[in-house]
N, C-alpha and C. Protein backbone atom coordinates (compact mmCIF):
# COMPACT_ATOMS: atom_id res chain seq x y z
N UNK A 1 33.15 -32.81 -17.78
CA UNK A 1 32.91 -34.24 -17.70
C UNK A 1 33.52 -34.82 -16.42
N UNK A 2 34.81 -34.05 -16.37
CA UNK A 2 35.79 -34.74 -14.66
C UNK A 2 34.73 -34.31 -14.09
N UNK A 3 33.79 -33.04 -13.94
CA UNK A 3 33.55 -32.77 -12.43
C UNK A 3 31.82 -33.36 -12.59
N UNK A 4 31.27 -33.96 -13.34
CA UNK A 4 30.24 -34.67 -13.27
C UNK A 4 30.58 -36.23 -12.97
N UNK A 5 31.50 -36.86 -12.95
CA UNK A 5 32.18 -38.06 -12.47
C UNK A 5 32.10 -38.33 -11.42
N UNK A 6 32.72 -36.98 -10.52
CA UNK A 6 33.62 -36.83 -9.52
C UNK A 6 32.06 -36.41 -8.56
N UNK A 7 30.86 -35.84 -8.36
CA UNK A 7 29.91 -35.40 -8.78
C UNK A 7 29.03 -36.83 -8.29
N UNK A 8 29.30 -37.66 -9.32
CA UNK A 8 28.32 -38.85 -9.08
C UNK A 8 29.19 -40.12 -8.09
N UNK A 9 30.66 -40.08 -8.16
CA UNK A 9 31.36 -40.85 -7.24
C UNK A 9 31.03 -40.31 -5.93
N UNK A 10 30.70 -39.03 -5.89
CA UNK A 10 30.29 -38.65 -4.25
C UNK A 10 29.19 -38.86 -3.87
N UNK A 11 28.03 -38.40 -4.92
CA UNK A 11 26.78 -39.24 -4.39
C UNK A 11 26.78 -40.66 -4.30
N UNK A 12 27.27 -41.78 -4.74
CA UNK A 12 26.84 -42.32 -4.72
C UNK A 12 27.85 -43.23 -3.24
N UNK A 13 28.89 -42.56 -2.84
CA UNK A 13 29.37 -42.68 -1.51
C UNK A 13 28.81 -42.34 -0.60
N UNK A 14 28.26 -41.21 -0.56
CA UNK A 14 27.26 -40.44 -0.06
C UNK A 14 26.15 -41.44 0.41
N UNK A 15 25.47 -42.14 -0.76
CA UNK A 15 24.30 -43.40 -0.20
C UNK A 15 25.01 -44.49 -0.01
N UNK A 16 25.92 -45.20 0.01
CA UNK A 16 26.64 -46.19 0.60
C UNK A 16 26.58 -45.51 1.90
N UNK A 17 27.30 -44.63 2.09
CA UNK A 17 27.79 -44.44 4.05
C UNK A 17 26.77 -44.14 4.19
N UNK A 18 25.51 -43.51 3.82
CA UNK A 18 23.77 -43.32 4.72
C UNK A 18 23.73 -44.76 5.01
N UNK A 19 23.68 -45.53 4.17
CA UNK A 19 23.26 -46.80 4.29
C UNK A 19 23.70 -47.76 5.19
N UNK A 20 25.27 -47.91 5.21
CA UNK A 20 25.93 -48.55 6.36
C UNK A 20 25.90 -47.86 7.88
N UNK A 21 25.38 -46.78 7.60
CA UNK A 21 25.12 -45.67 9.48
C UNK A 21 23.98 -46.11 9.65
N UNK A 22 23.06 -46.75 8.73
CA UNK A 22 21.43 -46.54 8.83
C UNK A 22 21.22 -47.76 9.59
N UNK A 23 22.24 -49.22 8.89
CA UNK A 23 21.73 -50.56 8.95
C UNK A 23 20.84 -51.07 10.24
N UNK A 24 20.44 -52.00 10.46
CA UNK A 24 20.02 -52.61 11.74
C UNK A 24 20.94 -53.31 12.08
N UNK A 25 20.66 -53.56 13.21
CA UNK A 25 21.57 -53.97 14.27
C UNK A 25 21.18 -55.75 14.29
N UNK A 26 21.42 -56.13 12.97
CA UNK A 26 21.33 -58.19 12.48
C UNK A 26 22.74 -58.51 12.76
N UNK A 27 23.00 -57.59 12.50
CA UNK A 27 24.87 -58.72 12.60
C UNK A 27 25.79 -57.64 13.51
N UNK A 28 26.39 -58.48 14.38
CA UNK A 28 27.62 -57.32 15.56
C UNK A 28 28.38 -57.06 14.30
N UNK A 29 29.19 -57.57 13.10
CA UNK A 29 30.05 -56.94 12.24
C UNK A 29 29.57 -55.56 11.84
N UNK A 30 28.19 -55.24 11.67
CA UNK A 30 28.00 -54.33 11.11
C UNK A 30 28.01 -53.22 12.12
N UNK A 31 27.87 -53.67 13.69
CA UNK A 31 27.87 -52.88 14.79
C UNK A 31 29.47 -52.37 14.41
N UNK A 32 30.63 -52.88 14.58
CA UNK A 32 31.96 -52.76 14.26
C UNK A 32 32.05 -51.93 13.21
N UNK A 33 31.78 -52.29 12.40
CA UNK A 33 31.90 -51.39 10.70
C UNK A 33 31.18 -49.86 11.15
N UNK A 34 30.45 -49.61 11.88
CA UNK A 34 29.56 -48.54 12.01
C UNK A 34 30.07 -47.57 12.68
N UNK A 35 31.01 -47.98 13.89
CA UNK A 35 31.78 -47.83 14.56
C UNK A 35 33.23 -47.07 14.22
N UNK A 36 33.81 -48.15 13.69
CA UNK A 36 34.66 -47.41 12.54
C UNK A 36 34.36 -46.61 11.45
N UNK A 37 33.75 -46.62 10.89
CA UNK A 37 32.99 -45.67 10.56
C UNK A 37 32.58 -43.92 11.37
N UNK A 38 32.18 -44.14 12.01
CA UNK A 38 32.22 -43.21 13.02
C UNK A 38 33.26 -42.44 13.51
N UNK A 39 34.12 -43.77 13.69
CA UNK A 39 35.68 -43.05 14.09
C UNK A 39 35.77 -42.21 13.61
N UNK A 40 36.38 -42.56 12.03
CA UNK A 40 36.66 -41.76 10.51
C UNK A 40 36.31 -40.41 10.61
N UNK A 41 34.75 -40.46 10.78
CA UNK A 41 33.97 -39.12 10.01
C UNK A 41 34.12 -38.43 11.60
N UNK A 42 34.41 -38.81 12.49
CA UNK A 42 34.71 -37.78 13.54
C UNK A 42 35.51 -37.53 14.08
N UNK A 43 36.50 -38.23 13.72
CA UNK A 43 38.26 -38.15 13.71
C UNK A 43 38.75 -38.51 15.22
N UNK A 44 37.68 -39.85 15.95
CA UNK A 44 37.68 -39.79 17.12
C UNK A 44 39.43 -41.13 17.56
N UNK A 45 39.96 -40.30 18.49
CA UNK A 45 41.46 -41.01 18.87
C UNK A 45 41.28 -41.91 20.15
N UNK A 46 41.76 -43.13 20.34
CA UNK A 46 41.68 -43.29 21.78
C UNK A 46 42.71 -43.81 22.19
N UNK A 47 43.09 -43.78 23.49
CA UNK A 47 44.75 -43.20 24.02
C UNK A 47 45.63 -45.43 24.07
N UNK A 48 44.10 -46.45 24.26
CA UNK A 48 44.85 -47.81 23.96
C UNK A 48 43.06 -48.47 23.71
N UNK A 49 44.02 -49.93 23.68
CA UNK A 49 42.36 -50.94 23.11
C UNK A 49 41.50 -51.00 24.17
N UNK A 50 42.13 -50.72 25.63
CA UNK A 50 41.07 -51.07 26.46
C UNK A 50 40.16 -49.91 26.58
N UNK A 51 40.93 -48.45 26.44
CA UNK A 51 39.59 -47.14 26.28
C UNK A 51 38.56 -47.39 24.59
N UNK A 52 39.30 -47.88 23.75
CA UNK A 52 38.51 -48.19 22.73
C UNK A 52 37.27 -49.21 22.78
N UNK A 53 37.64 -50.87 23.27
CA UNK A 53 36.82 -51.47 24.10
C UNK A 53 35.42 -50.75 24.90
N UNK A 54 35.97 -49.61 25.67
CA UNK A 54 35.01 -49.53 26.33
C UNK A 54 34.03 -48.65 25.38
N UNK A 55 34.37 -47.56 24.88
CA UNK A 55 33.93 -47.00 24.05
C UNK A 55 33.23 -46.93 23.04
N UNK A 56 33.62 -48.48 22.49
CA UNK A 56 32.49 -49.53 21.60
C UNK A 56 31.16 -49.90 21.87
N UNK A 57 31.12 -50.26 23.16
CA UNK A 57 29.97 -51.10 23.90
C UNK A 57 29.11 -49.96 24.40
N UNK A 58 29.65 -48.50 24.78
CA UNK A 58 29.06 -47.49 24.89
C UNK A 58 28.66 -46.62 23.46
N UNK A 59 28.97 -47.22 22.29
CA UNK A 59 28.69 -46.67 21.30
C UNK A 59 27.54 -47.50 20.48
N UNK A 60 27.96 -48.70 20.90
CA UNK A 60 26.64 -49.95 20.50
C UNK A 60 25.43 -50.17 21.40
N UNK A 61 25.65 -49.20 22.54
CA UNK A 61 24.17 -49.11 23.68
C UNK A 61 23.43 -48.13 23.02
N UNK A 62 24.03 -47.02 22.56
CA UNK A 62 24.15 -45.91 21.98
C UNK A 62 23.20 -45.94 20.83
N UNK A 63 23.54 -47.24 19.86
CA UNK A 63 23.19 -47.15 18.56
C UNK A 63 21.97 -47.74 18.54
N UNK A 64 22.16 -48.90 19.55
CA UNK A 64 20.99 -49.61 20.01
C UNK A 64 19.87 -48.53 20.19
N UNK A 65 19.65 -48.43 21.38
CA UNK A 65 18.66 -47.46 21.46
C UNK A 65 18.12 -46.21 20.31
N UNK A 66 19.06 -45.98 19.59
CA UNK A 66 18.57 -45.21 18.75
C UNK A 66 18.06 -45.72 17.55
N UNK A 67 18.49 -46.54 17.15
CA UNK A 67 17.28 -47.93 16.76
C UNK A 67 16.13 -48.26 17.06
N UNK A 68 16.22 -48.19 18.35
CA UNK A 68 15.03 -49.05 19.20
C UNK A 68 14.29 -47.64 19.09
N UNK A 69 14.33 -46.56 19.34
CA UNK A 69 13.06 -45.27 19.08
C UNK A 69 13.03 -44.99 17.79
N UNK A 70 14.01 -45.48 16.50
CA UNK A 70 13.09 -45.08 15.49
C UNK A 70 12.59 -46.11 14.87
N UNK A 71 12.79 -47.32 15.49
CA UNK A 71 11.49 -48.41 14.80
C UNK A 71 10.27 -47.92 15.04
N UNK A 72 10.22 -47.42 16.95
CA UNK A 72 8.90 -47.31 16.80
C UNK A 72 7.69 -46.37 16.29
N UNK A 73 8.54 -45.29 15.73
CA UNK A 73 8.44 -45.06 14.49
C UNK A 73 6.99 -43.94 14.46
N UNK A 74 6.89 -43.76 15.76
CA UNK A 74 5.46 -42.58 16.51
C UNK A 74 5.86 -41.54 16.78
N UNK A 75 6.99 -40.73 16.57
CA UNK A 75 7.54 -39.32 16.35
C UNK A 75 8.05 -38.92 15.34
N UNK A 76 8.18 -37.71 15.77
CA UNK A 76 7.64 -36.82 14.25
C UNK A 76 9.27 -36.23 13.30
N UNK A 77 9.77 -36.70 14.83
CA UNK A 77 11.87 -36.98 14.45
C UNK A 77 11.99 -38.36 14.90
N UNK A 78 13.94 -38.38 14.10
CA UNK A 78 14.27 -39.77 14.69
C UNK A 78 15.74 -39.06 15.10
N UNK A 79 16.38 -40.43 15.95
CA UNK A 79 17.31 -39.85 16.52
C UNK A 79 18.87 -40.54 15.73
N UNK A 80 19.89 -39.89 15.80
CA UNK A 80 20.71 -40.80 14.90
C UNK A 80 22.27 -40.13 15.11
N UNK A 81 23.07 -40.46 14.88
CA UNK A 81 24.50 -40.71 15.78
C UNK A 81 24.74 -39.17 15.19
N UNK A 82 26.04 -38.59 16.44
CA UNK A 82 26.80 -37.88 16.30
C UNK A 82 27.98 -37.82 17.03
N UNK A 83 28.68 -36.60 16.81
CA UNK A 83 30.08 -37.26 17.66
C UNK A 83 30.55 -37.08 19.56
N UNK A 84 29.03 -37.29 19.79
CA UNK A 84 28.88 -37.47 21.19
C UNK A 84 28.54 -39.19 20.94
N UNK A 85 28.51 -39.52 20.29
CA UNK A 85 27.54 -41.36 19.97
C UNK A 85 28.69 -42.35 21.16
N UNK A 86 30.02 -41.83 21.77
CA UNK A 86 30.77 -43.04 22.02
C UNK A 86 30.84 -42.33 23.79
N UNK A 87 29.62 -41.63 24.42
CA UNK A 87 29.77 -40.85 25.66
C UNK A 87 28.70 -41.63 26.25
N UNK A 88 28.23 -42.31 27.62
CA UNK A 88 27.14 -42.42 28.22
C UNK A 88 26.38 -40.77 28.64
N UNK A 89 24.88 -40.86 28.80
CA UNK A 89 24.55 -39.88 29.40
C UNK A 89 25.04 -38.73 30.77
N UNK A 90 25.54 -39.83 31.34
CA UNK A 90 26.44 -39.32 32.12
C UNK A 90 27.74 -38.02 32.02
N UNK A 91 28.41 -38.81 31.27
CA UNK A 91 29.43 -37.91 30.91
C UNK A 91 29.17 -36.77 29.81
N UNK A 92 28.10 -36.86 29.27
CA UNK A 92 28.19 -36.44 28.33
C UNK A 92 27.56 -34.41 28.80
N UNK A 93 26.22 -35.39 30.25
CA UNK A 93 26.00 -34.06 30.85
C UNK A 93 27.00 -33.45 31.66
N UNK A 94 27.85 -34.18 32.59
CA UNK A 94 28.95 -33.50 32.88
C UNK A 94 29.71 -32.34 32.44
N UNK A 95 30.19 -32.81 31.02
CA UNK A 95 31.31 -32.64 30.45
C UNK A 95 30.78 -31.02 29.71
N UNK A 96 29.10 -31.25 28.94
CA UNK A 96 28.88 -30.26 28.46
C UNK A 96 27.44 -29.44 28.82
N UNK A 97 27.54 -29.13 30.09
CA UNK A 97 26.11 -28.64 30.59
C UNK A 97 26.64 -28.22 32.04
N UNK A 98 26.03 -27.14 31.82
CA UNK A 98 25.97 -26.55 33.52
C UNK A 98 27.16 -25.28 33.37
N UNK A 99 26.88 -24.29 34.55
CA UNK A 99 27.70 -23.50 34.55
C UNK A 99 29.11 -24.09 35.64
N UNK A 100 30.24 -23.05 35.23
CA UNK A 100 31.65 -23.95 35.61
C UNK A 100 31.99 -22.61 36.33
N UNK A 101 31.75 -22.05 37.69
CA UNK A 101 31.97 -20.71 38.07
C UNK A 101 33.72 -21.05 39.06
N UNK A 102 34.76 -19.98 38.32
CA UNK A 102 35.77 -19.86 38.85
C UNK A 102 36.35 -20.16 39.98
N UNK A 103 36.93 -20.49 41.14
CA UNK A 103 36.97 -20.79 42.16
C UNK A 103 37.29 -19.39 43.15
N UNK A 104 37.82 -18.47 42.62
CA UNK A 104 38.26 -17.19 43.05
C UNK A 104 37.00 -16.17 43.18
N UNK A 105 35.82 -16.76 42.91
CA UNK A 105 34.99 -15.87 42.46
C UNK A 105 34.09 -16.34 44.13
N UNK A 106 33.75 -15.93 45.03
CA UNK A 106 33.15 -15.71 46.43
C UNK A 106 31.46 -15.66 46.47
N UNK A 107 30.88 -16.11 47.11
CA UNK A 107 29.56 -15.55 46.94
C UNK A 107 29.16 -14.28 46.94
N UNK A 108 29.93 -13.66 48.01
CA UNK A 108 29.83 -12.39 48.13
C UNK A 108 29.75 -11.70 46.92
N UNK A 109 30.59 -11.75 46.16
CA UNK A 109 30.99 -11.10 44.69
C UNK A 109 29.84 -11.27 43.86
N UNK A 110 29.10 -12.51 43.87
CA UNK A 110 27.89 -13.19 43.26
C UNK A 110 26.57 -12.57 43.47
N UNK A 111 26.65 -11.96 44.84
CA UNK A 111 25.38 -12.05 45.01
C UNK A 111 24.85 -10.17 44.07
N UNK A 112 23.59 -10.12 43.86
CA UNK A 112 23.18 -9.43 43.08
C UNK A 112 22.30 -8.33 44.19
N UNK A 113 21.85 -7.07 43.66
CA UNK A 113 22.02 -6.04 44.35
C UNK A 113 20.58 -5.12 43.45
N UNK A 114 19.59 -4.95 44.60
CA UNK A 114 18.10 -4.25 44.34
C UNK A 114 18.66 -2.81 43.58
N UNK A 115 18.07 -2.57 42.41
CA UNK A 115 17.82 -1.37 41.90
C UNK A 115 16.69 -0.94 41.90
N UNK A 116 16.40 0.79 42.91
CA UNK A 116 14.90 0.75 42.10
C UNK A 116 14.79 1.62 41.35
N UNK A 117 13.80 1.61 40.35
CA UNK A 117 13.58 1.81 38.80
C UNK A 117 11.80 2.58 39.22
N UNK A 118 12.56 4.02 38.48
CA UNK A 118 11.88 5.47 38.21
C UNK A 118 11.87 5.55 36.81
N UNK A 119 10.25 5.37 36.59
CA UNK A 119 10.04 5.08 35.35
C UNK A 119 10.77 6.65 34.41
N UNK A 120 10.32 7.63 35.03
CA UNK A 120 11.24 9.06 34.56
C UNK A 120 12.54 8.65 33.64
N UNK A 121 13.21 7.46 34.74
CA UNK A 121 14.60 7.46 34.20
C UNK A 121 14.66 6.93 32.36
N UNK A 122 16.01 8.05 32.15
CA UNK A 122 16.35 7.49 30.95
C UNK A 122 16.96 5.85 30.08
N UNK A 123 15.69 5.38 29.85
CA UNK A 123 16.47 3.56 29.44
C UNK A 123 17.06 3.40 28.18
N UNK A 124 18.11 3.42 28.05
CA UNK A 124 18.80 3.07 26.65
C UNK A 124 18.30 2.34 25.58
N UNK A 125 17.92 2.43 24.48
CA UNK A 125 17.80 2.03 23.28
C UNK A 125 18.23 0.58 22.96
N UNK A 126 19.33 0.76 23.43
CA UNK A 126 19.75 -0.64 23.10
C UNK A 126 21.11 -0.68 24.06
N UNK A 127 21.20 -2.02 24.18
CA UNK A 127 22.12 -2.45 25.79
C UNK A 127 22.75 -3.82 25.34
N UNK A 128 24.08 -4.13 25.29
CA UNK A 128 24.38 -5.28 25.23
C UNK A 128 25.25 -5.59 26.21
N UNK A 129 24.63 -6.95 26.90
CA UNK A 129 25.04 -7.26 27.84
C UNK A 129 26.90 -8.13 28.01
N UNK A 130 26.90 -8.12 26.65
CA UNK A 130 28.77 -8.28 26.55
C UNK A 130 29.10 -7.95 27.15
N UNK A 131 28.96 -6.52 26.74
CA UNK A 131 29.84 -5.36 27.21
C UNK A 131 29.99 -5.26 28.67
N UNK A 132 29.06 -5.84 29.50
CA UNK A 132 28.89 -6.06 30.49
C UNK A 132 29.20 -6.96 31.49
N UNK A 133 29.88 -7.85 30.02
CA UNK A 133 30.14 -9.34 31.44
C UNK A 133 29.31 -10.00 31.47
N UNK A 134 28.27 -9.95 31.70
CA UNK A 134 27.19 -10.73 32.28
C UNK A 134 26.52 -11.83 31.08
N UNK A 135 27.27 -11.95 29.94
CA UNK A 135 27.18 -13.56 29.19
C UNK A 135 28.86 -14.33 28.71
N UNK A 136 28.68 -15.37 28.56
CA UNK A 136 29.98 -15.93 28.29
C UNK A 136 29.62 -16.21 27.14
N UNK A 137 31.33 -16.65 26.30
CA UNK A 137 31.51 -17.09 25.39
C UNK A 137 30.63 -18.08 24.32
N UNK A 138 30.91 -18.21 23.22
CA UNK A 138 29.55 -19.25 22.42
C UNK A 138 30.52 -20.59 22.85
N UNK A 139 29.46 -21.36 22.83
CA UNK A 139 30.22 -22.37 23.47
C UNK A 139 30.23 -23.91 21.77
N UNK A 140 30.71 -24.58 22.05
CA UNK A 140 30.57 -25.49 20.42
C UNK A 140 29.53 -26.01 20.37
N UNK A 141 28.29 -25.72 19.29
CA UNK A 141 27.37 -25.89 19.14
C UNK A 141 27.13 -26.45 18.05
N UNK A 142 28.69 -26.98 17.39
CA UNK A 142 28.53 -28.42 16.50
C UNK A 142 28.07 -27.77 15.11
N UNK A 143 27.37 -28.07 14.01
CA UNK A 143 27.11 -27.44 12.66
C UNK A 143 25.72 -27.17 12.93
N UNK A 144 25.36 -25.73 12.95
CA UNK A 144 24.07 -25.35 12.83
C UNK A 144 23.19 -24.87 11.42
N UNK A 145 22.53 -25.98 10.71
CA UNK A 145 22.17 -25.54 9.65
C UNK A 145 21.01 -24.52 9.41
C-alpha cells in the first residue's frame, strides 16, 4: 500500500513539473519558476547574482525560442530544455565541439604517411583502433536512452 502511494505521489509530481517546464511564456514569473526549476533538476551553481542574472536572460532567450519552434508545430520533433538551456550558442560550441590537439604535439608528428597496399597482404580480422591511439576517450554524452 506504502509503495502504491509513494508510486502515485511521483506520478503525479512527475505531471506537475512536465507541466510547469512545458508552460508558455504569459507571465515572466513563470519564466523565473522554470528557471529555478531547472537549477534544481540540474544542480546548476553560479559563483554571484550578477553570473546568475546573466544566465537567466540567456536561459529565457533559450526557452523562448524553443517555444517559438514548437508552436509552429511543422516538425516531426520539438525541442525542449536541457542542461546546456543557460549557454548561448556560442559557448556552448566552444566549450563542447571540435578537436583540442595538445600543444606539444608538432605538425610534423601529425602529418600522416602513404602505405601501399598488396592485396596478397595478410589483413586482420579484426583491428581496434584503441589500441592504436588513433580514437579518444567517450566524451559526456548526457543520458542515452
Amino acid at each position: 500500500m506504502k509503495y502504491l502511494i509513494a508510486l502515485c505521489i511521483t506520478i503525479l509530481w512527475a505531471c506537475v513539473y512536465h507541466l510547469a517546464m512545458s508552460r508558455t511564456l504569459s507571465e515572466s514569473s513563470s519564466v523565473v519558476e522554470a528557471h529555478q526549476q531547472w537549477i534544481m533538476k540540474y544542480g546548476r551553481v553560479y559563483t554571484n547574482s550578477s553570473e546568475m542574472d546573466n544566465r537567466f536572460q540567456i536561459f529565457k532567450e533559450n526557452l523562448e525560442y524553443i517555444e517559438k519552434f514548437n508552436n509552429v508545430g511543422n516538425k516531426s520533433y520539438k525541442f525542449g530544455l536541457n542542461s546546456y538551456s543557460d549557454l548561448t550558442s556560442e559557448e556552448f560550441i566552444a566549450s563542447h565541439t571540435g578537436l583540442k590537439v595538445p600543444n606539444q604535439l608538432s605538425s610534423s608528428k601529425m602529418r600522416s604517411t602513404m602505405m601501399p597496399f598488396n592485396q596478397n597482404d595478410d589483413v586482420p580480422t579484426n583491428f581496434d583502433w584503441r589500441k592504436q591511439g588513433a580514437v579518444t576517450d567517450v566524451k559526456n554524452q548526457g543520458k542515452l536512452l
